[in-house]
Protein backbone atom coordinates (compact mmCIF):
# COMPACT_ATOMS: atom_id res chain seq x y z
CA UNK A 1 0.00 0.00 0.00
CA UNK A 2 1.04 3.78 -0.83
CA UNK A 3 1.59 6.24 1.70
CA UNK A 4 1.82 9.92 2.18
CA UNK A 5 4.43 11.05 4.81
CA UNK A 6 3.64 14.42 6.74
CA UNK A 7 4.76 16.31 9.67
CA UNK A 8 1.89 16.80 12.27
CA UNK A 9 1.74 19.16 15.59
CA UNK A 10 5.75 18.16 15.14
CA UNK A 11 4.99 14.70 15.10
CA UNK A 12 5.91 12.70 11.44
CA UNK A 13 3.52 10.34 10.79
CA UNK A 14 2.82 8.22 7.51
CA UNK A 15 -0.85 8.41 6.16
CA UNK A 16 -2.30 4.92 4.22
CA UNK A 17 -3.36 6.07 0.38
CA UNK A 18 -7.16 4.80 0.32
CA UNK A 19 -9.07 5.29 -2.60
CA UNK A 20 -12.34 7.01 -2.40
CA UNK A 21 -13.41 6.81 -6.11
CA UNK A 22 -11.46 5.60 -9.57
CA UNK A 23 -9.69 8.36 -10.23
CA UNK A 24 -8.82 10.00 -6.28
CA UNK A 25 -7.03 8.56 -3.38
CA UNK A 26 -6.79 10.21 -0.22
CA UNK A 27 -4.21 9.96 2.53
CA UNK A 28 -5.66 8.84 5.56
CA UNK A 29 -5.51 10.26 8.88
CA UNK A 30 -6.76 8.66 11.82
CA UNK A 31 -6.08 9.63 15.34
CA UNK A 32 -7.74 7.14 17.25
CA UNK A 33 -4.86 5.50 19.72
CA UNK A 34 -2.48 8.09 18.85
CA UNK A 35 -2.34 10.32 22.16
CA UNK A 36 0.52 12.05 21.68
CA UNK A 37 -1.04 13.56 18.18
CA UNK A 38 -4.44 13.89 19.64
CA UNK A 39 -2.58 16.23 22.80
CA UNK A 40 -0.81 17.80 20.39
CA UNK A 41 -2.85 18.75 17.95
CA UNK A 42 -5.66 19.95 20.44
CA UNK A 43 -2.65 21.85 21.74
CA UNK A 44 -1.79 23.80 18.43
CA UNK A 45 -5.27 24.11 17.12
CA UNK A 46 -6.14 25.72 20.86
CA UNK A 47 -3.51 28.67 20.49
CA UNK A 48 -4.84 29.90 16.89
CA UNK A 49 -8.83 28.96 17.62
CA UNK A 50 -11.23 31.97 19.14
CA UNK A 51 -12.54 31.50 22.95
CA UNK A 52 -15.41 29.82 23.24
CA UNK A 53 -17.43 27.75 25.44
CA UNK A 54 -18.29 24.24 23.96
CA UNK A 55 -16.44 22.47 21.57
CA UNK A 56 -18.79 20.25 18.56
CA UNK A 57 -17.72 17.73 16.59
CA UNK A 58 -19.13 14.62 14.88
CA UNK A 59 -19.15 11.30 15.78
CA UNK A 60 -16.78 9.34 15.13
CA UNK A 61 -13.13 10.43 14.09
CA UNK A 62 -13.13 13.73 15.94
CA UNK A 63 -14.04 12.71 19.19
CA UNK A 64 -10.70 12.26 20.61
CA UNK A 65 -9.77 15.81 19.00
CA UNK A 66 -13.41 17.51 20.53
CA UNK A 67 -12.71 15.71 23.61
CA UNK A 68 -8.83 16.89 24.43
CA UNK A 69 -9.63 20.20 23.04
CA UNK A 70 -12.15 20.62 25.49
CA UNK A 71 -10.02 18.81 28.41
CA UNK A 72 -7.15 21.69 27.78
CA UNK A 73 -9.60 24.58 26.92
CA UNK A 74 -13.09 25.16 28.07
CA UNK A 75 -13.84 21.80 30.22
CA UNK A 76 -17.33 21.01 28.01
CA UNK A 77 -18.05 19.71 24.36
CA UNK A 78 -20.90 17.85 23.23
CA UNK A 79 -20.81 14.67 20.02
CA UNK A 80 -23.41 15.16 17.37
CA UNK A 81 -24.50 10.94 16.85
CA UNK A 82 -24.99 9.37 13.53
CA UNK A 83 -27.90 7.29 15.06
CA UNK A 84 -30.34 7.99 17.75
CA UNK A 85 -29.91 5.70 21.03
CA UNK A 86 -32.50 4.33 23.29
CA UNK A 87 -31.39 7.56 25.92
CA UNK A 88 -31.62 10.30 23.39
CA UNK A 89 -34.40 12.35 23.62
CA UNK A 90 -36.11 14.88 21.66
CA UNK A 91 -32.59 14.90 19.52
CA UNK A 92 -32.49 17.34 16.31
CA UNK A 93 -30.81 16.19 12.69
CA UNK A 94 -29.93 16.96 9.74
CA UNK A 95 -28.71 14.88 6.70
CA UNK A 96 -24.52 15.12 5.81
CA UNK A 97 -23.15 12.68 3.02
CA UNK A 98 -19.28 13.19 3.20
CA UNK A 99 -16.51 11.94 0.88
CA UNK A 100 -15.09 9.16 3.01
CA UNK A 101 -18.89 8.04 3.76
CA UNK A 102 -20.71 5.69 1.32
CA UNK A 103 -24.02 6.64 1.34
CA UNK A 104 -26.03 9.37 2.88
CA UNK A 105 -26.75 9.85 6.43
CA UNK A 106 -28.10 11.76 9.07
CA UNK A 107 -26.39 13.63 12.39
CA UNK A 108 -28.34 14.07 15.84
CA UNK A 109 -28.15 16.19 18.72
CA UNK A 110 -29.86 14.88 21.84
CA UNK A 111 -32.40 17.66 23.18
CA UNK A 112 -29.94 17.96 26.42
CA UNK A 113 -27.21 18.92 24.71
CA UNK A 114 -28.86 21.13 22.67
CA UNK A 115 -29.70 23.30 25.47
CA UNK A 116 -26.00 23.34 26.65
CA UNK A 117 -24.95 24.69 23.31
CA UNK A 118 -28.00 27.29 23.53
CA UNK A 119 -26.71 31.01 23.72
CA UNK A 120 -23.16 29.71 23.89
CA UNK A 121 -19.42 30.37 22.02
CA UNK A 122 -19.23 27.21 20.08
CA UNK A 123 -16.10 25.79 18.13
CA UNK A 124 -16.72 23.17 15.81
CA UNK A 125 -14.15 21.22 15.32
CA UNK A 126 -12.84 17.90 13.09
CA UNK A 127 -10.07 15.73 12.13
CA UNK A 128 -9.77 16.90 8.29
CA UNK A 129 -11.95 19.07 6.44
CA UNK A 130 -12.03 17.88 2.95
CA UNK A 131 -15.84 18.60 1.00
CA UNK A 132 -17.36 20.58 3.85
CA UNK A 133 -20.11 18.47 3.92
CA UNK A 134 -19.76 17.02 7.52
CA UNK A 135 -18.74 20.64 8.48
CA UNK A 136 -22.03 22.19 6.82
CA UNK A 137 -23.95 19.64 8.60
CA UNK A 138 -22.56 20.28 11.98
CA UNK A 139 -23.43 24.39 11.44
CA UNK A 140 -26.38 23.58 10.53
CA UNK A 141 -26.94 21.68 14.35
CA UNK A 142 -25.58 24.17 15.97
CA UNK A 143 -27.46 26.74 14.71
CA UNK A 144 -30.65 24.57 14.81
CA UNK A 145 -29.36 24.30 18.43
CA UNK A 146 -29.33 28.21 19.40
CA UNK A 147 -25.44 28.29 19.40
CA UNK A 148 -23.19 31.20 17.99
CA UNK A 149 -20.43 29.31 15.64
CA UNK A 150 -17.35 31.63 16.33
CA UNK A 151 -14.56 28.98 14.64
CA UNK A 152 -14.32 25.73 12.83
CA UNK A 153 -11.35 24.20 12.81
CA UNK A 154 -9.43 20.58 11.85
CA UNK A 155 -6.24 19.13 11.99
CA UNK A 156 -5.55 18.67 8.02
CA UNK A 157 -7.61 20.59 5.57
CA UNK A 158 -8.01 18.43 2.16
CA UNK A 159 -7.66 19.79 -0.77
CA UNK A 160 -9.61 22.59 -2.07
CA UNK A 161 -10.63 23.01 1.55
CA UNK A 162 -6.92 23.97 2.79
CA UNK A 163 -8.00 27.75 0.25
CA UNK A 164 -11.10 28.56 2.39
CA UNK A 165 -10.70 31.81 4.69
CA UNK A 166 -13.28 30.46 7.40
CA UNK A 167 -11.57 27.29 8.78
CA UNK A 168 -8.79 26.93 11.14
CA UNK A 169 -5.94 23.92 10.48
CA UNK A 170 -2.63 23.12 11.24
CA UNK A 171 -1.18 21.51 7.85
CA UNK A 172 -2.49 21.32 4.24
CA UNK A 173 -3.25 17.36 2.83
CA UNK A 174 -3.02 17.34 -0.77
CA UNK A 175 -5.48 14.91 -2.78
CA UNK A 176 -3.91 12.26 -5.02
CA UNK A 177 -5.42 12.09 -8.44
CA UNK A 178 -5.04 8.64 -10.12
CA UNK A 179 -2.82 8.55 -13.54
């Protein structure tokens, strides 16, 4: 297998080529059991993000990001779902379909947490922004939820993503186009 070797928060790491159509790979980043990246990162993205008083992120990849952000920052984040559990109540949605997903699907917010993002300073925050889509979907929560967006940040920004003026990210990932 191809990889794609980058330097991360200081850290070099190798990223697996996975191909998400026939003509585009991607380099994959995932920082599940990687603490020292996950600190790290949360560290860097901290000192360049706006204050704020809940950190947002969607389930699953960005958890460990959402959650050390918000261990080293402002103490309180909150996981938009992809599927509605037996203890959710009253949860709003709204549909994403992202590049690394295969089909279309939907993210929720239990009521609870809603009302903690109510009113508040909230950072939205992911492992890579590459479409926007997952991004777009989590505004849309937010905003659903009565929260004031004041940053959205990620680790890697993907492609045409790494030109947009309204994210926050520590290194560019380039997309690799098949011959």
């Amino acid at each position: 297998m191809s990889s794609y070797k980058m330097i991360i928060a200081g850290h070099e790491r190798e990223l697996p080529l996975c191909a998400v159509s026939d003509t585009l790979d991607i380099a994959a980043f995932v920082m599940f059991g990687d603490v020292e990246i996950t600190e790290d990162c949360a560290k860097e993205l901290l000192k360049k993000c706006p204050e704020h008083d809940v950190v947002v992120t969607a389930e699953a990849k960005g958890i460990p990001l959402c959650y050390e952000m918000a261990r080293q920052g402002c103490r309180d984040y909150v996981i938009a779902r992809k599927s509605v559990k037996v203890y959710v109540q009253n949860p709003i949605s709204v549909d994403v379909r992202s590049i690394t997903t295969a089909s279309e699907q939907k993210l929720y917010i239990p009521g609870d947490k809603a009302e903690r993002i109510k009113g508040r300073r909230v950072l939205i925050v992911d492992d890579v922004i590459s479409t926007g889509a997952s991004l777009s979907a989590l505004e849309e929560l937010v905003v659903a939820a009565g929260g004031n967006i004041v940053g959205k940040a990620a680790v890697l920004a993907e492609g045409e993503a790494a030109d947009r003026e309204d994210i926050i990210y520590l290194e560019k990932l380039p997309l690799f186009p098949k011959k």
